[in-house]
Protein backbone atom coordinates (compact mmCIF):
# COMPACT_ATOMS: atom_id res chain seq x y z
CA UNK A 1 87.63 92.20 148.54
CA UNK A 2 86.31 92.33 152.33
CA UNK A 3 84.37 88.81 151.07
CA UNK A 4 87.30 86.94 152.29
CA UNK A 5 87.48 87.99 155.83
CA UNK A 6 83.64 87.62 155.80
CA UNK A 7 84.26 84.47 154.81
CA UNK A 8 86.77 83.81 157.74
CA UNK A 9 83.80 85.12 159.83
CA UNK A 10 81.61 83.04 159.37
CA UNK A 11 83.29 79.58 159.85
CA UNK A 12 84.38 81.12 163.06
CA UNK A 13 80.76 80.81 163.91
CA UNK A 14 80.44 77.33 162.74
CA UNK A 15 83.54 76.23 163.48
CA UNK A 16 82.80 75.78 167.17
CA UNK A 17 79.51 73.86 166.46
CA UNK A 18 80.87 71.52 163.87
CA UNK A 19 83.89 70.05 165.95
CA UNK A 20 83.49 65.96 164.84
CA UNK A 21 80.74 66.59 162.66
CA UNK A 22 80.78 66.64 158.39
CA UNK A 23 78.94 70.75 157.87
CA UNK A 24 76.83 70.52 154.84
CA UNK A 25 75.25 73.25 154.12
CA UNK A 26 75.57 76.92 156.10
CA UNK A 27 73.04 79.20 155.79
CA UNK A 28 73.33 83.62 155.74
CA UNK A 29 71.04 86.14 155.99
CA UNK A 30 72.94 88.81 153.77
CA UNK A 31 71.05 92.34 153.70
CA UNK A 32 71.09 94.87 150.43
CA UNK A 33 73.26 97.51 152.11
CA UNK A 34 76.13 95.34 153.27
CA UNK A 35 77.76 95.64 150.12
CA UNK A 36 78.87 92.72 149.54
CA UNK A 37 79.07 90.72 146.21
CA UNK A 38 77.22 87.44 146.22
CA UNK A 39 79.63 85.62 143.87
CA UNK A 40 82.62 87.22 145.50
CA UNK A 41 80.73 85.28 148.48
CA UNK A 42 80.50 82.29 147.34
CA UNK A 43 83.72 82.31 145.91
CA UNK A 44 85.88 83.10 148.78
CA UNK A 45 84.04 80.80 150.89
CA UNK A 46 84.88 77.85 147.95
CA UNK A 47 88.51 78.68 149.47
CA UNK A 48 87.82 79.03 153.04
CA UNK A 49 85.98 75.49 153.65
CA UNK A 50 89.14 73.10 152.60
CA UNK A 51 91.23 75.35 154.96
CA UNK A 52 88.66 75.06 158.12
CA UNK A 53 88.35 71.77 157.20
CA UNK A 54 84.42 71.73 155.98
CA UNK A 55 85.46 70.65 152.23
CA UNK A 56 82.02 69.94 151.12
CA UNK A 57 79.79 72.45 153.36
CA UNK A 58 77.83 74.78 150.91
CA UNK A 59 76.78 78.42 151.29
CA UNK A 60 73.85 79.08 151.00
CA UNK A 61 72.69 82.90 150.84
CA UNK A 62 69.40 84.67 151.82
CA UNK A 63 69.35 87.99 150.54
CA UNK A 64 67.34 90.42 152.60
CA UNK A 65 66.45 93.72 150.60
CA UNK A 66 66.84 97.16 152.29
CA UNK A 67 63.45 98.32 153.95
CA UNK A 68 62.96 101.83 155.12
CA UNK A 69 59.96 103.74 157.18
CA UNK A 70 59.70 107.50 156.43
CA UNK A 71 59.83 109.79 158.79
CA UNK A 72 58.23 112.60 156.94
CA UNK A 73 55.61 110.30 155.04
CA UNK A 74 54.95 107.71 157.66
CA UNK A 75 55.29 104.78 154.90
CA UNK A 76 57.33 101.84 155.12
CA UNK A 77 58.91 100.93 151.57
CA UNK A 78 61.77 99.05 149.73
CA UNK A 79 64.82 101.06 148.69
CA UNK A 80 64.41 101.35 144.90
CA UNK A 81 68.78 101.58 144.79
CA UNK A 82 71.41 100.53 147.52
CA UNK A 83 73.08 103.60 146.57
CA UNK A 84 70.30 105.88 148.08
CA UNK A 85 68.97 105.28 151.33
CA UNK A 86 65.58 107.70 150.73
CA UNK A 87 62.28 106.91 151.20
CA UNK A 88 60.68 105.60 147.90
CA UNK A 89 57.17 107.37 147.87
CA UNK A 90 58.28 110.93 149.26
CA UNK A 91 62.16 110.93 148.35
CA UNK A 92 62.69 111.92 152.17
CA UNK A 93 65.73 110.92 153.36
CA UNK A 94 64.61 111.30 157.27
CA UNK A 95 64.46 107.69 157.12
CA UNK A 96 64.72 104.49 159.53
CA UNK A 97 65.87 101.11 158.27
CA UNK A 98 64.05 98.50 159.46
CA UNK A 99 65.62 95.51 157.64
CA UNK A 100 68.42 95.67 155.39
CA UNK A 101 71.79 95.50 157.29
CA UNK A 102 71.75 92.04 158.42
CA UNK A 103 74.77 89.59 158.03
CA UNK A 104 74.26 86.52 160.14
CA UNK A 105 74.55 83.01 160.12
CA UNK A 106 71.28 81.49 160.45
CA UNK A 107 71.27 78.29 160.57
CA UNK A 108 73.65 74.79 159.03
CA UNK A 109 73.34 71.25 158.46
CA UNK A 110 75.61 68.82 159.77
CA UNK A 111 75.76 64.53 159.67
């Protein structure tokens, strides 16, 4: 379960803008081919905020889906499966991902 050290990640990027503050909510960009479990997510990060101190801050998750432009087609299209990065009008797999691998912390809310 790589959720936990994902976890640890990311409130080492808050951490340094929430020193005297109360986080509320943190919000992630989390993209289709990261393979990573929402709940696991959530869970993990459940026990990861009372250790960095940010009892009450809540995760919040934006999941990006996986989107592709063909190569061999010239079309841009959502993968159909996170299992198979192919284009989903030709079945090419000569393709680029344009969105899809992100994992960032976007944005929180502090008081």
């Amino acid at each position: 379960m790589h959720e936990l050290s994902l976890c640890q990640a990311i409130a080492g990027v808050v951490r340094p803008y929430a020193v005297d503050k109360h986080v509320v909510v943190v919000r992630v960009q989390v993209g289709a081919l990261r393979q990573v479990v929402p709940d696991s997510l959530t869970f993990c990060w459940d026990l990861i905020r009372e250790y960095e101190s940010m009892p009450d801050a809540q995760l919040e998750l934006e999941m990006v889906p996986a989107e592709v432009v063909c190569h061999t087609c010239g079309k841009q299209s959502l993968l159909a499966s996170r299992w198979s990065v192919c284009c989903a009008v030709c079945d090419s797999a000569d393709v680029m991902v344009l969105r899809g691998n992100e994992f960032q912390v976007t944005s929180m809310d502090v008081s």
